[in-house]
C-alpha atoms as a PDB file:
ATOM      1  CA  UNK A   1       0.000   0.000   0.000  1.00  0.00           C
ATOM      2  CA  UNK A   2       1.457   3.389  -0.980  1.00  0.00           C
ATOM      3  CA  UNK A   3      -0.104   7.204  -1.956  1.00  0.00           C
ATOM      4  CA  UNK A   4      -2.430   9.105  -0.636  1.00  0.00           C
ATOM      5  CA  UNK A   5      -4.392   7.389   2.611  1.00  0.00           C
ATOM      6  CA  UNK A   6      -7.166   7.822   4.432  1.00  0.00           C
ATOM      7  CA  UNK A   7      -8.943   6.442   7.125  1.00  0.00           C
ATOM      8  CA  UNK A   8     -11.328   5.374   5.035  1.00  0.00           C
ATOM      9  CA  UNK A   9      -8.897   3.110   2.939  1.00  0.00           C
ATOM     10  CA  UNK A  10      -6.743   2.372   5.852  1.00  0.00           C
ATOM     11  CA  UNK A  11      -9.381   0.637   7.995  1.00  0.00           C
ATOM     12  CA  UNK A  12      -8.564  -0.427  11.572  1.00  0.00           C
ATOM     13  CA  UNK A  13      -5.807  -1.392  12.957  1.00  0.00           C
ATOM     14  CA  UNK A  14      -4.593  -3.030  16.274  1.00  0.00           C
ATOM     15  CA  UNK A  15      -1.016  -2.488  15.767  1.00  0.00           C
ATOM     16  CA  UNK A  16       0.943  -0.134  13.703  1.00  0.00           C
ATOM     17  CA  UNK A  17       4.665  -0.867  13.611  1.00  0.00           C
ATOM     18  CA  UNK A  18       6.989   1.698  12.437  1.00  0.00           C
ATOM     19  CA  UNK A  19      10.357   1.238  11.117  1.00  0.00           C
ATOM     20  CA  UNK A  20      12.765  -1.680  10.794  1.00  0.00           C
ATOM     21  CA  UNK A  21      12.207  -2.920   7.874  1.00  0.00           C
ATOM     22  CA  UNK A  22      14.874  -4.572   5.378  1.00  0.00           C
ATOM     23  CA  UNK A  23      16.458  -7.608   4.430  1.00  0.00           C
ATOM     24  CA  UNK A  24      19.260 -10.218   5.946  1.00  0.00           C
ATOM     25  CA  UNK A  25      21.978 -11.656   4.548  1.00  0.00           C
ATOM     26  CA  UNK A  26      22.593 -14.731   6.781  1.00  0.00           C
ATOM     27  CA  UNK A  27      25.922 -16.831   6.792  1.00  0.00           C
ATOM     28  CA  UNK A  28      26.549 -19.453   8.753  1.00  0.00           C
ATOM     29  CA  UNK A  29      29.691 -19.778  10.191  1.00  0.00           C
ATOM     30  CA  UNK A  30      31.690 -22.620  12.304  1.00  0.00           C
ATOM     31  CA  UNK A  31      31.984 -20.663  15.534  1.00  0.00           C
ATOM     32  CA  UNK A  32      31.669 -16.973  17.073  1.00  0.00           C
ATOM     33  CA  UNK A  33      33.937 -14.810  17.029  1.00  0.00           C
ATOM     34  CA  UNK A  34      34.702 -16.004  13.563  1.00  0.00           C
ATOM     35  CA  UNK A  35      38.928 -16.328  14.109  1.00  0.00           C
ATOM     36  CA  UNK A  36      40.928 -14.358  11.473  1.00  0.00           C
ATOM     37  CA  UNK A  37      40.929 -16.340   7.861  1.00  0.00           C
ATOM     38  CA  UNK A  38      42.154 -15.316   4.407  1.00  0.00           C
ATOM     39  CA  UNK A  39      38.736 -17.612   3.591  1.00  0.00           C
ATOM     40  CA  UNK A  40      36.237 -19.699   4.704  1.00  0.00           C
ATOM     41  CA  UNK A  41      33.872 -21.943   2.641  1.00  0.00           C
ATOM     42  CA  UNK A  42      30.323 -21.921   3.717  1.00  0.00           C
ATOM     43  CA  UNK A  43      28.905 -25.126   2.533  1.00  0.00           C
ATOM     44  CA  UNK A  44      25.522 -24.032   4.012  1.00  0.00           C
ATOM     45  CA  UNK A  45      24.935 -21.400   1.735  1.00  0.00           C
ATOM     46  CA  UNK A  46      24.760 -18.066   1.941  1.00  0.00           C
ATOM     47  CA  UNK A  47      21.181 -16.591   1.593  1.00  0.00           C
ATOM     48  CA  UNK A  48      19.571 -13.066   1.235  1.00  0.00           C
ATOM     49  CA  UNK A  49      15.771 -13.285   3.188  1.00  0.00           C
ATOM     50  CA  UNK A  50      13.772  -9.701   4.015  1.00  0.00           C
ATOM     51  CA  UNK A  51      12.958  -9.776   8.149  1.00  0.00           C
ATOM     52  CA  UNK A  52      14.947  -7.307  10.180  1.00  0.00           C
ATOM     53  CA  UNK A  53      13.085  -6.030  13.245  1.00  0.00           C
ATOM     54  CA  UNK A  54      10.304  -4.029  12.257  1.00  0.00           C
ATOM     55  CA  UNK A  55       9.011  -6.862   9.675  1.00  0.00           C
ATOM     56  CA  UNK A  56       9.523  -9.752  12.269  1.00  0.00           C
ATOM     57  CA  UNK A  57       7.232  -7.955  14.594  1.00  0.00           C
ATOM     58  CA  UNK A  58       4.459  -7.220  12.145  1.00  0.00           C
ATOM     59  CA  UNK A  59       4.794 -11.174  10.950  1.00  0.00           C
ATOM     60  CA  UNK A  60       4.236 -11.995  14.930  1.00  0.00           C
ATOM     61  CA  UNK A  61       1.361  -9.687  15.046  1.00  0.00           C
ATOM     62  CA  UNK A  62      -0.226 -11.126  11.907  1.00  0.00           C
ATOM     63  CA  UNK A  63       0.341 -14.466  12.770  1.00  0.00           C
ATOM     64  CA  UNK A  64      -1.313 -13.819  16.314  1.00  0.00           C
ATOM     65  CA  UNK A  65      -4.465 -12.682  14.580  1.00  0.00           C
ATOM     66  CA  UNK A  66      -3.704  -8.488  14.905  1.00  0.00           C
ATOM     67  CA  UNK A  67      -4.209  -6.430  12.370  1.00  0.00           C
ATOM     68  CA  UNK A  68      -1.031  -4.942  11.358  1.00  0.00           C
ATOM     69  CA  UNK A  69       0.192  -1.789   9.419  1.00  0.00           C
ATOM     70  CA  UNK A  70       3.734  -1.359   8.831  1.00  0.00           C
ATOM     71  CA  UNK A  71       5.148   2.066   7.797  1.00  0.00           C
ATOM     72  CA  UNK A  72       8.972   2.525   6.572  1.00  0.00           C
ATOM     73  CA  UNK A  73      11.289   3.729   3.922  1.00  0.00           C
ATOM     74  CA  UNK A  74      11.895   1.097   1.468  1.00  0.00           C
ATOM     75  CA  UNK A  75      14.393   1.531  -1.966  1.00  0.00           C
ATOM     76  CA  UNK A  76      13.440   0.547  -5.381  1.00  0.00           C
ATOM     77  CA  UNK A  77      15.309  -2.063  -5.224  1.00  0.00           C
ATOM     78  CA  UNK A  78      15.873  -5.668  -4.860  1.00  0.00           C
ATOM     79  CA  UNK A  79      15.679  -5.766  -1.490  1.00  0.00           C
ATOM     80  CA  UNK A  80      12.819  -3.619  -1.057  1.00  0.00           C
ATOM     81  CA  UNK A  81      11.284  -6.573  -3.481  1.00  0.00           C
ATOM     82  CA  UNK A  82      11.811  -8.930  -0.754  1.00  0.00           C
ATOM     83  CA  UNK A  83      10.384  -6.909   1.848  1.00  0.00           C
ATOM     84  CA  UNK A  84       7.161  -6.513  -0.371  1.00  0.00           C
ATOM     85  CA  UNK A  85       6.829  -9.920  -0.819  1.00  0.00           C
ATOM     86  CA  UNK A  86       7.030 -10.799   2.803  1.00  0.00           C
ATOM     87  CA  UNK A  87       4.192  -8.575   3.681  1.00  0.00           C
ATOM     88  CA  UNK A  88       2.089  -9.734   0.741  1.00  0.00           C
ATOM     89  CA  UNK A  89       2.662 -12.922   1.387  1.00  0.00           C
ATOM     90  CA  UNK A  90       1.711 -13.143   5.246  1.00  0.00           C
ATOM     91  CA  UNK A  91      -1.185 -10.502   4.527  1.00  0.00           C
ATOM     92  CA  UNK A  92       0.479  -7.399   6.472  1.00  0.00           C
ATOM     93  CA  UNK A  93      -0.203  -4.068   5.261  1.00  0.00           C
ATOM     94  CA  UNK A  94       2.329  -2.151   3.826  1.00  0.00           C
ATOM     95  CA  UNK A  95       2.974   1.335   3.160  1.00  0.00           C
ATOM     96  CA  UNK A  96       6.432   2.258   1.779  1.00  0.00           C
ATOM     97  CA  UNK A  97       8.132   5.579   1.523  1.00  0.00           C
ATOM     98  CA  UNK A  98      10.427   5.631  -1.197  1.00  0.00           C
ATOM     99  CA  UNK A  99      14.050   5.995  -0.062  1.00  0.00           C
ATOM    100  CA  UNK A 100      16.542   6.686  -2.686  1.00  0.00           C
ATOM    101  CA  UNK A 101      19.196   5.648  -0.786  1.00  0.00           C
ATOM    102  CA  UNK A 102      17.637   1.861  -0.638  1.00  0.00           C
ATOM    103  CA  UNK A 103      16.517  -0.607   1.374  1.00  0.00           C
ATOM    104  CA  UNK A 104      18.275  -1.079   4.858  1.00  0.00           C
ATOM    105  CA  UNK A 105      20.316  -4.260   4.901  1.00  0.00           C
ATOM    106  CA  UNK A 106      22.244  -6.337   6.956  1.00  0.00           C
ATOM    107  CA  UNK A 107      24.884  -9.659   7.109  1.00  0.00           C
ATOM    108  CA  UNK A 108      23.925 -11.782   9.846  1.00  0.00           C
ATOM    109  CA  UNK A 109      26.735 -14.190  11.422  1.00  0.00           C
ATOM    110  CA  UNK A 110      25.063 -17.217  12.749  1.00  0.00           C
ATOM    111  CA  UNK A 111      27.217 -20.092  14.673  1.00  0.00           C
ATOM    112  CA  UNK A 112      26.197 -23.335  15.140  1.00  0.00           C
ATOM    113  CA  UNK A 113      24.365 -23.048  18.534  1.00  0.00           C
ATOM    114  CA  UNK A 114      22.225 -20.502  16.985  1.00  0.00           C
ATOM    115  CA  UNK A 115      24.347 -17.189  18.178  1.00  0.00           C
ATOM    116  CA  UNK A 116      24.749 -14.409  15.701  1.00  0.00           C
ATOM    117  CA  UNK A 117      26.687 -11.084  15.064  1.00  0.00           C
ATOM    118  CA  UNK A 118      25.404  -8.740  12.862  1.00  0.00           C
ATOM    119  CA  UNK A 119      26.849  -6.064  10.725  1.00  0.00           C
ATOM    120  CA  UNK A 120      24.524  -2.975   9.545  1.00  0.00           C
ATOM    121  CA  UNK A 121      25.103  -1.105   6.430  1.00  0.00           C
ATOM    122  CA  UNK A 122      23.867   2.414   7.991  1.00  0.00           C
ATOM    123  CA  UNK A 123      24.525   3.961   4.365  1.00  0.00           C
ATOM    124  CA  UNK A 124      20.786   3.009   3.613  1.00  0.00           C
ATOM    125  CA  UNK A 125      19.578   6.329   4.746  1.00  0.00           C
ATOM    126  CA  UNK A 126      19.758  10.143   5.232  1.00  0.00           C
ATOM    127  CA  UNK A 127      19.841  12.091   8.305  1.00  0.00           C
ATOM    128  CA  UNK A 128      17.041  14.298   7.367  1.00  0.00           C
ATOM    129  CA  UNK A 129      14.726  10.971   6.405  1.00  0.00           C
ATOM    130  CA  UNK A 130      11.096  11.965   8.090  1.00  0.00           C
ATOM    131  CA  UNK A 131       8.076   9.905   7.826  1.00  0.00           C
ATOM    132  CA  UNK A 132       5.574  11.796   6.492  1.00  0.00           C
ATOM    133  CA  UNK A 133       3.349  13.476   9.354  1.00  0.00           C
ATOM    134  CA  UNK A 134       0.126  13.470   7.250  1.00  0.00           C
ATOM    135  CA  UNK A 135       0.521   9.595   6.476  1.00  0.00           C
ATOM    136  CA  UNK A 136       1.770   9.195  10.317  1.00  0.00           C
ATOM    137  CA  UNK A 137      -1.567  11.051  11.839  1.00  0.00           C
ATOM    138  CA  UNK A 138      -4.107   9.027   9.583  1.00  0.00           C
ATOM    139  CA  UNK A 139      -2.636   5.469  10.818  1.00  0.00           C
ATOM    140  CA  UNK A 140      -2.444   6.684  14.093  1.00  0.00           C
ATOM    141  CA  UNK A 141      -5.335   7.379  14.358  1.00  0.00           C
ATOM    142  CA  UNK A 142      -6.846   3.946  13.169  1.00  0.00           C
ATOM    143  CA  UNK A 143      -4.848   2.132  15.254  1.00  0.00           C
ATOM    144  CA  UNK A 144      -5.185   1.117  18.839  1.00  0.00           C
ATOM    145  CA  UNK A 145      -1.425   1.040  19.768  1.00  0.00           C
ATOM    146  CA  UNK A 146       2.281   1.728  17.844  1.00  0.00           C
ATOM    147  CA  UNK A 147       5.056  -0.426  18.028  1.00  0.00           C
ATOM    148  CA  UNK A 148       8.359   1.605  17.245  1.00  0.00           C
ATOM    149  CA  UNK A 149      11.483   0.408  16.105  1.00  0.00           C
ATOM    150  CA  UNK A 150      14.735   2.444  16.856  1.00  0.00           C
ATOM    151  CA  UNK A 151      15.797   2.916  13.563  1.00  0.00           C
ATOM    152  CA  UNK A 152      15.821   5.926  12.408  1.00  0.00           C
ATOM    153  CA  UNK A 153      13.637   8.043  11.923  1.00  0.00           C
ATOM    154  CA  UNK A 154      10.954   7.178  13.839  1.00  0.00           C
ATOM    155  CA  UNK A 155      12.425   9.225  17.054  1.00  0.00           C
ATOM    156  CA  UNK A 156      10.850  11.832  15.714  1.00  0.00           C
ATOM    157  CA  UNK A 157       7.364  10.296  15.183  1.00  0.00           C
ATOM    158  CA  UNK A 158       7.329   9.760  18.714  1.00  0.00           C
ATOM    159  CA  UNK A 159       5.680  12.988  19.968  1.00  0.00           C
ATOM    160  CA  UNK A 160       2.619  12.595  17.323  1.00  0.00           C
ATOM    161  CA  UNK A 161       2.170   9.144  18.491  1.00  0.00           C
ATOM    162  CA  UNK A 162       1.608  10.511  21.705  1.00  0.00           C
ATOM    163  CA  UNK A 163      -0.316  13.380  21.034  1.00  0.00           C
ATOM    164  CA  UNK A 164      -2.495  10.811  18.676  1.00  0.00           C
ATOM    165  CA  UNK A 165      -3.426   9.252  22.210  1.00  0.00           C
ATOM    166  CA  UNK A 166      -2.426   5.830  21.308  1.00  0.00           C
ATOM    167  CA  UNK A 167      -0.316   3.514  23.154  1.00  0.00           C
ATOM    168  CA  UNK A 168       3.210   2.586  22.866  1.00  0.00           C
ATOM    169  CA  UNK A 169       6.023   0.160  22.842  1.00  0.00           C
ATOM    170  CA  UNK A 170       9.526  -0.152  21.963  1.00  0.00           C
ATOM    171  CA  UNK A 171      12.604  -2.320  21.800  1.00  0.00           C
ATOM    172  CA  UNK A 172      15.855  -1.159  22.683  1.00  0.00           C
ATOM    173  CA  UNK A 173      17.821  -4.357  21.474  1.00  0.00           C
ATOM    174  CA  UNK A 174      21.600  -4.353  23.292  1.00  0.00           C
ATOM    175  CA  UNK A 175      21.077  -1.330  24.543  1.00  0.00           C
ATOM    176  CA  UNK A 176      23.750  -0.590  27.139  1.00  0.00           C
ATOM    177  CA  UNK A 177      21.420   1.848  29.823  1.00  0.00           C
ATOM    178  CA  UNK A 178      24.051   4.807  28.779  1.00  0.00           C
ATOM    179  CA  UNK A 179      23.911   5.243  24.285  1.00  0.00           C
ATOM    180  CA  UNK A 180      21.739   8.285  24.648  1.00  0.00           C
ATOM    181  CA  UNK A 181      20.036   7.601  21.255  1.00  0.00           C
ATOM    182  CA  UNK A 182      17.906   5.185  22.966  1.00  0.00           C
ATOM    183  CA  UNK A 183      16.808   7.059  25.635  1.00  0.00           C
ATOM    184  CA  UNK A 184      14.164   9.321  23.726  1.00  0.00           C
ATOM    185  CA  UNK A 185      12.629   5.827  23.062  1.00  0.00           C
ATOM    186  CA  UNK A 186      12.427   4.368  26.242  1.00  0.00           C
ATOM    187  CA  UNK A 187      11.418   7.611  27.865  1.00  0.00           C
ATOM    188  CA  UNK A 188       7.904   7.851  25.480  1.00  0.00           C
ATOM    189  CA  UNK A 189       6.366   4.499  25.235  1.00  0.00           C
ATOM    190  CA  UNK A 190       4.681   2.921  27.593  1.00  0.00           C
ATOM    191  CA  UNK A 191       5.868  -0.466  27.312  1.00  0.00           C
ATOM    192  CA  UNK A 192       9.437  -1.089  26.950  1.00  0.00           C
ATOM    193  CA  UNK A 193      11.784  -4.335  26.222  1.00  0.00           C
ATOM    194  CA  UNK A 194      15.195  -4.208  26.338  1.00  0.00           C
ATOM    195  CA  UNK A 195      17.754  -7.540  26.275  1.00  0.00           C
ATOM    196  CA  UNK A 196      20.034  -8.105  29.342  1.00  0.00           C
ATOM    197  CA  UNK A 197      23.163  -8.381  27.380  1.00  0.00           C
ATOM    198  CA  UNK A 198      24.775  -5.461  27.606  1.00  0.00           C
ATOM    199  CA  UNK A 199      23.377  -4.483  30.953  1.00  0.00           C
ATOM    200  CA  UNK A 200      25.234  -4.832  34.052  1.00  0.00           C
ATOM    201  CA  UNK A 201      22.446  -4.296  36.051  1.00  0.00           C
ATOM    202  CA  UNK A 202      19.069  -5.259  34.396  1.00  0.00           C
ATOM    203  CA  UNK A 203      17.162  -4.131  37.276  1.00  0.00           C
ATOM    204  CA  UNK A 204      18.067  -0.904  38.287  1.00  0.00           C
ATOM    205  CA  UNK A 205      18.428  -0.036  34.349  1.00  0.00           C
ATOM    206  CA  UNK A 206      14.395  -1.130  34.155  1.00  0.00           C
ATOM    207  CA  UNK A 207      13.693   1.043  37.321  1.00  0.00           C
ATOM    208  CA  UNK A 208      15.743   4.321  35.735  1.00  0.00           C
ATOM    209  CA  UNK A 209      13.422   3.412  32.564  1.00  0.00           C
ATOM    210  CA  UNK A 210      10.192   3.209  34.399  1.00  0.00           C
ATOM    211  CA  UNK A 211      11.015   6.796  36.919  1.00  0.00           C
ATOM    212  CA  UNK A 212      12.586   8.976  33.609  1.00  0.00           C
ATOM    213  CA  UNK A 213       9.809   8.058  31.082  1.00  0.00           C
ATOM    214  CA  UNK A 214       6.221   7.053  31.113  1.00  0.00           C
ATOM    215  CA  UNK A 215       6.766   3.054  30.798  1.00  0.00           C
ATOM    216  CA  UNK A 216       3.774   1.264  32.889  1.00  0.00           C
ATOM    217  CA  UNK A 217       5.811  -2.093  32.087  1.00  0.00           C
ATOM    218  CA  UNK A 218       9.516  -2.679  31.152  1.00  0.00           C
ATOM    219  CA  UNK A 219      10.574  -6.353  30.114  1.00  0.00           C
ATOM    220  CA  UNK A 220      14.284  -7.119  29.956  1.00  0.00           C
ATOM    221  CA  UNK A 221      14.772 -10.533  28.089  1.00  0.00           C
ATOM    222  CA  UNK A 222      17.382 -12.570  28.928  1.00  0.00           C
ATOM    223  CA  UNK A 223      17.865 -15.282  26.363  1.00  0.00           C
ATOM    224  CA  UNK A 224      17.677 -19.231  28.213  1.00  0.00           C
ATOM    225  CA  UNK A 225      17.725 -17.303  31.860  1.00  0.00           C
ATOM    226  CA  UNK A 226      14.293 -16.427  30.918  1.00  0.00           C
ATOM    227  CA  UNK A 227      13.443 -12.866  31.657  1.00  0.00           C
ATOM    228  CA  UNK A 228      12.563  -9.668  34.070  1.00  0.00           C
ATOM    229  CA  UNK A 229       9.102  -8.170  34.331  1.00  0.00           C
ATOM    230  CA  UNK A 230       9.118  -4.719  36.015  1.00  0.00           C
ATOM    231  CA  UNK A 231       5.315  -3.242  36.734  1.00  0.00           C
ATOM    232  CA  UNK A 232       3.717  -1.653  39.332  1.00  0.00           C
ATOM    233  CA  UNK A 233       7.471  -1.499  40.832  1.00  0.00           C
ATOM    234  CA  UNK A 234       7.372  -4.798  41.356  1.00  0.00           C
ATOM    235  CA  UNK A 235      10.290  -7.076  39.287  1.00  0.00           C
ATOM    236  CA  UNK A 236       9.372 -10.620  38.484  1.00  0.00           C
ATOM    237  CA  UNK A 237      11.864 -13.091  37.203  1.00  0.00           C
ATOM    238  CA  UNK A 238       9.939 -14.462  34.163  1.00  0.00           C
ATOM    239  CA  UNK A 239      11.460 -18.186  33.461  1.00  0.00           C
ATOM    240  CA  UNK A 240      12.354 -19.365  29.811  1.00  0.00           C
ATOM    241  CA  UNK A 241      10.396 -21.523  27.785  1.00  0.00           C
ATOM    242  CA  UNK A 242      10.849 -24.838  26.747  1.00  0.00           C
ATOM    243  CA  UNK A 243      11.091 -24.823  23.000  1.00  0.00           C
ATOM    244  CA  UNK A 244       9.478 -27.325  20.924  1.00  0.00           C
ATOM    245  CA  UNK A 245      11.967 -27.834  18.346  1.00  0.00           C
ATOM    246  CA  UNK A 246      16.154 -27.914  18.787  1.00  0.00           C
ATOM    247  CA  UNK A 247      17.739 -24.193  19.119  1.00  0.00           C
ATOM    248  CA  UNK A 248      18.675 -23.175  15.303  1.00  0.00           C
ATOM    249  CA  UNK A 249      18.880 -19.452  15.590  1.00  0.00           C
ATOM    250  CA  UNK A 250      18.564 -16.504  18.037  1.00  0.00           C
ATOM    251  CA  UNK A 251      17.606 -14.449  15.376  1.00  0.00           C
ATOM    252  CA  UNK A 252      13.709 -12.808  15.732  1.00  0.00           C
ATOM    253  CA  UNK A 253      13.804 -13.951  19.606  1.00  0.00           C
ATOM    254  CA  UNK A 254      13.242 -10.835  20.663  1.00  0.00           C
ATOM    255  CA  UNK A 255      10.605  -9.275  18.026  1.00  0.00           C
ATOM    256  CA  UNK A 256       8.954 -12.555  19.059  1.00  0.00           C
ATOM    257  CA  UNK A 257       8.578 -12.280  22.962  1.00  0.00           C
ATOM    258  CA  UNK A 258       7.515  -8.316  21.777  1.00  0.00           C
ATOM    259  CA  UNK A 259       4.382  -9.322  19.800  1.00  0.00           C
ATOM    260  CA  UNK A 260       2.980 -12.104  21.950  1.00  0.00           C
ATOM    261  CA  UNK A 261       3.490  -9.539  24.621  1.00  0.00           C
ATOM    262  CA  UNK A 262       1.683  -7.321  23.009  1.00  0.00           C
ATOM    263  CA  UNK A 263      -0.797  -9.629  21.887  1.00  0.00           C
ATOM    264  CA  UNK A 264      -1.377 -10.429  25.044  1.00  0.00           C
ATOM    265  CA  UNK A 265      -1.405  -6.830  26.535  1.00  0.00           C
ATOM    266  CA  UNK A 266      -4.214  -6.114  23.999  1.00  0.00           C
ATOM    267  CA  UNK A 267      -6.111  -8.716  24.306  1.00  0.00           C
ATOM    268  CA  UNK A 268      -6.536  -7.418  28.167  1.00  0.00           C
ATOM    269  CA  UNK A 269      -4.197  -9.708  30.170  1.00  0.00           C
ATOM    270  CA  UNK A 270      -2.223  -9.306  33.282  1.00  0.00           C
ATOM    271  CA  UNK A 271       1.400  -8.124  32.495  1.00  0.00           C
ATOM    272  CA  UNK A 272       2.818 -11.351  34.000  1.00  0.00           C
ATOM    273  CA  UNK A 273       0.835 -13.631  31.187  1.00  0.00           C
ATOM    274  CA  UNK A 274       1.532 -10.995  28.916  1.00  0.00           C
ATOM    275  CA  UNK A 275       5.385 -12.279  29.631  1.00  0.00           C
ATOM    276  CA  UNK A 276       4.574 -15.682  29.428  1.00  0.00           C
ATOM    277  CA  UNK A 277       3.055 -15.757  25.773  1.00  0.00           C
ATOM    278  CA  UNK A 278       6.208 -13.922  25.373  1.00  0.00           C
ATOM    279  CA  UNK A 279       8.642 -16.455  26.637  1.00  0.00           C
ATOM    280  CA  UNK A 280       6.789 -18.695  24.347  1.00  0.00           C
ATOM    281  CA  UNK A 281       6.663 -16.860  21.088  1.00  0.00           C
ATOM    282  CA  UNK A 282      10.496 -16.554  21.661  1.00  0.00           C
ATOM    283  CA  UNK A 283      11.609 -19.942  22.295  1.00  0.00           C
ATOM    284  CA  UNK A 284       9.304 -21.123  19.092  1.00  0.00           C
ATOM    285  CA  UNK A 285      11.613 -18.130  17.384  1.00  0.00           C
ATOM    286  CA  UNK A 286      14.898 -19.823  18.275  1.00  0.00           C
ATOM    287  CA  UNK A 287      13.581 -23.399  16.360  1.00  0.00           C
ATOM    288  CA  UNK A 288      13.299 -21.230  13.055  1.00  0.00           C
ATOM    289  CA  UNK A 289      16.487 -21.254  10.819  1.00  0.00           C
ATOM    290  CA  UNK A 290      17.773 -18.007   9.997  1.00  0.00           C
ATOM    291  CA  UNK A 291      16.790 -18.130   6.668  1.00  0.00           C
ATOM    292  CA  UNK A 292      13.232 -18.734   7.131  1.00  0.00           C
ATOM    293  CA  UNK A 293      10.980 -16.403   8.541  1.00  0.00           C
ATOM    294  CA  UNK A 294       8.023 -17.453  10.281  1.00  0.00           C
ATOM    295  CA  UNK A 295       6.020 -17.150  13.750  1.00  0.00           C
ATOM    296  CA  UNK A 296       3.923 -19.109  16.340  1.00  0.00           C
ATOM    297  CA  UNK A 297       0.382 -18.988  15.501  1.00  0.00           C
ATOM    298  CA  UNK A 298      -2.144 -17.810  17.914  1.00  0.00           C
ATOM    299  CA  UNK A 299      -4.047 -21.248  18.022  1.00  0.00           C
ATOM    300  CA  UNK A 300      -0.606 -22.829  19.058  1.00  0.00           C
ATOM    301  CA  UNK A 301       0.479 -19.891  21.514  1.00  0.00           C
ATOM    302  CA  UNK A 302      -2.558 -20.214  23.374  1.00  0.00           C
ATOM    303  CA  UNK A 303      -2.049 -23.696  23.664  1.00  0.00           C
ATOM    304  CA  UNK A 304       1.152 -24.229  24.795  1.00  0.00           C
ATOM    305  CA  UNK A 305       0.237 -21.567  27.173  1.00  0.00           C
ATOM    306  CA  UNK A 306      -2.631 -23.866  28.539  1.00  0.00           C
ATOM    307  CA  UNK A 307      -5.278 -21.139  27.600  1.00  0.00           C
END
């Protein structure tokens, strides 16, 4: 979907996601960190799939039964083919700014127990990219909540998300508690994850979160340990879930555990179950090779979370 919107055309929609959309290229390597080589031979193939952050969140809203709308730039491009595709094919609406500069892209280093590095090309953009405000206001204001990912530029959407009324989530990834480039995000949505990685001390990270910004809920996932649930000022150690399948990939974890949660949140459940259909979504994620993208349906969520 591109052009001129309108509410009319738009329709409704639980959750619009905004930003991170572009394509992987995944290579699978022998072990991380990958040691110094003049060459390697990769006799698993080295594939190009669309699925960075933004679109693996939509495809876990769609597949839980949301209604999603996903706004980003997106080239004319290859790439931007393989985005399109991906939406069209899982039924997510779609509407792409054109960005001359091309579709964002990434190389994804993925070791055999499923860890991976990746490396951004941050050349797929400008600095004075905007999403367009009139485009912005009419999905906001079909939609019952916003999902934002921190690539920019959706910082700036933030304040006309808010003024829309609507609520609001993000992800901060590996965020360290310091980078001040996430901090405009976690300060304005009401909902926050974050992964333990680079934190030294999840919880009092999740508490500076919750007192600076507006965040009823802050989730900080931490891989097989499970994860921590901060609301009402009350932190709950949220355990991992048993996945179904053997660990393949990391990869989409996150985005995962994000859309159940939100699933969850909207369909009017307790922050702690809200966690658990996370910890779910994300250990189905980690059975899912890199190069495929797909999510746990809501018919299989709800069962495996004994609903």
């Amino acid at each position: 979907m591109h052009g001129d919107l309108s509410e009319d055309t738009v329709g409704e929609i639980d959750v619009l996601v905004l930003g991170g959309a572009g394509v992987d290229t995944i290579v699978y390597v022998p072990e991380l960190p990958l040691p110094y080589a003049d060459s390697y031979m990769i006799d698993s193939g080295i594939r190009a799939r669309a699925g960075q952050t933004g679109d693996f969140v939509a495809l876990g809203l769609a597949a839980l039964g949301l209604r999603t709308h996903h706004l980003d730039f997106l080239g004319d491009d290859p790439e931007g083919d393989l985005v399109r595709a991906l939406h069209e094919k899982h039924g997510i609406a779609l509407t792409a700014i054109p960005q001359p500069a091309g579709t964002k892209r990434a190389v994804n280093l993925v070791s055999p127990d499923g860890r991976r590095l990746s490396l951004y090309d941050t050349s797929r953009g400008r600095p004075d990219d905007r999403l367009p405000e009139d485009t912005l206001r009419t999905l906001a204001a079909a939609s019952r909540h916003a999902h934002v990912s921190i690539t920019q530029p959706c910082a700036d959407a933030l304040p006309l998300l808010r003024e829309a009324g609507i609520g609001i989530s993000t992800d901060l990834h590996d965020w360290d508690g310091e980078n001040p480039y996430q901090e405009a995000f976690a300060h304005a949505a009401d909902v926050v994850f974050v992964s333990a990685a680079a934190l030294t001390d999840p919880e009092a990270t999740m508490r500076r979160i919750a007192e600076r910004g507006r965040a009823e809920v802050v989730v900080a996932t931490a891989g097989a340990q499970g994860a921590y649930l901060l609301s009402d000022g009350e932190l709950t150690r949220i355990p991992a879930a048993t996945p179904p399948a053997p660990v393949v990939d990391s990869n989409g974890a996150g985005d995962a555990f994000a859309s159940a949660f939100l699933f969850g949140r909207l369909s009017g459940e307790p922050p702690r179950r809200c966690a658990e259909y996370g910890a779910l979504a994300g250990a189905y994620a980690c059975t899912v090779p890199s190069t495929e993208s797909a999510a746990i349906a809501r018919d299989a969520l709800l069962a495996r979370a004994g609903s």
